[in-house]
Protein backbone atom coordinates (compact mmCIF):
# COMPACT_ATOMS: atom_id res chain seq x y z
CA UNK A 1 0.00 0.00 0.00
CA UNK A 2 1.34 3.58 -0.90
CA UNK A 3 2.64 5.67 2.12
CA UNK A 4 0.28 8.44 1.36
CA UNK A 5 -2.78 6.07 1.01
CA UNK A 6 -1.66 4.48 4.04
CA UNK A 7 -1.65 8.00 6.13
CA UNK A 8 -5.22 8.57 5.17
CA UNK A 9 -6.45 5.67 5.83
CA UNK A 10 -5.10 5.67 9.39
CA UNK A 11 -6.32 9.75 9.58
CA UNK A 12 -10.10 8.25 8.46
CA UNK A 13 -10.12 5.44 11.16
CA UNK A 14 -9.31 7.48 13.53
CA UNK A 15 -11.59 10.22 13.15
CA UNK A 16 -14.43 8.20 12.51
CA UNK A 17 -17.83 6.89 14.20
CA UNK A 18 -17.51 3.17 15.04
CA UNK A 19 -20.29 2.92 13.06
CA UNK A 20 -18.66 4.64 9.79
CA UNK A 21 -16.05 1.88 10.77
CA UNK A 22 -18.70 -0.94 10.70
CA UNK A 23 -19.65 -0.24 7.41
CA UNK A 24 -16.58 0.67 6.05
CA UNK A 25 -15.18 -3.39 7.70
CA UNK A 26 -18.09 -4.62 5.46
CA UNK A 27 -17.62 -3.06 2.41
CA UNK A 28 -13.86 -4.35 2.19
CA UNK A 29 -15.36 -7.64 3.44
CA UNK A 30 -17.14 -7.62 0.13
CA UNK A 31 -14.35 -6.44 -1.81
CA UNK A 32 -12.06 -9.10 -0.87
CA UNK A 33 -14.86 -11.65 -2.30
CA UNK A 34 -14.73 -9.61 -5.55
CA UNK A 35 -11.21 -9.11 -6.07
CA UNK A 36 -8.67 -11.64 -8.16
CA UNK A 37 -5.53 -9.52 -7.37
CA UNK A 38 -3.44 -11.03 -4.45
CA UNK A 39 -1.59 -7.47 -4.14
CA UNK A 40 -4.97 -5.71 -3.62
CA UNK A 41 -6.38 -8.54 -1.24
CA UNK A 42 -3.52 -7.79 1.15
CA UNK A 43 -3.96 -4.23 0.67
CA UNK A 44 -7.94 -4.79 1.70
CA UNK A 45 -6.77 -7.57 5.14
CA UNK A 46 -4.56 -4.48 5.53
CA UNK A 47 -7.28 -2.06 6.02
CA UNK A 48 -9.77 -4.45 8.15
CA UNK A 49 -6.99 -5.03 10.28
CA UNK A 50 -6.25 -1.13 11.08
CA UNK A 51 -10.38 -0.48 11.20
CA UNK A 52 -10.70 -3.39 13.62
CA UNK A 53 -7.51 -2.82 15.99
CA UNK A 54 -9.07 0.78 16.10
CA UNK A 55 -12.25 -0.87 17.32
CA UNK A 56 -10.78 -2.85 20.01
CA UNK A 57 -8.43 0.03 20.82
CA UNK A 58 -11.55 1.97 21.78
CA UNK A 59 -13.36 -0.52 23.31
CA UNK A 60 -10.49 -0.93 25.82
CA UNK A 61 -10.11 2.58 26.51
CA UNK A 62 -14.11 2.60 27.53
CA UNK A 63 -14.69 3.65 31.66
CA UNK A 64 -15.50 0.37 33.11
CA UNK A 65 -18.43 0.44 34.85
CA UNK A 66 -18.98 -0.69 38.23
């Protein structure tokens, strides 16, 4: 993946809703299905990786409730 698409990518995740997140995850989810091109597929695992170690990242830093 290019540096620059990279650094937007991260920027997006991490100014986005967890919803926008959600449906971004499923749209590469579908992608991946589509798509012939090992180099892309990577690129795509790439990006569901970043959206869903954001998730978890957030989810962690939640107040625990009592």
């Amino acid at each position: 993946m290019q540096k620059q698409l990279l650094k937007d990518l991260i920027d997006w995740i991490e100014n986005s809703s967890l919803e926008d997140l959600a449906l971004r995850r499923l749209k590469l989810e579908e992608l991946i299905g589509n798509t012939m091109g090992t180099e892309v597929q990577s690129d795509l695992k790439l990006a569901i990786r970043l959206i869903d170690e954001e998730v978890v990242t957030r989810a962690c830093l939640l107040p625990k409730s009592a």
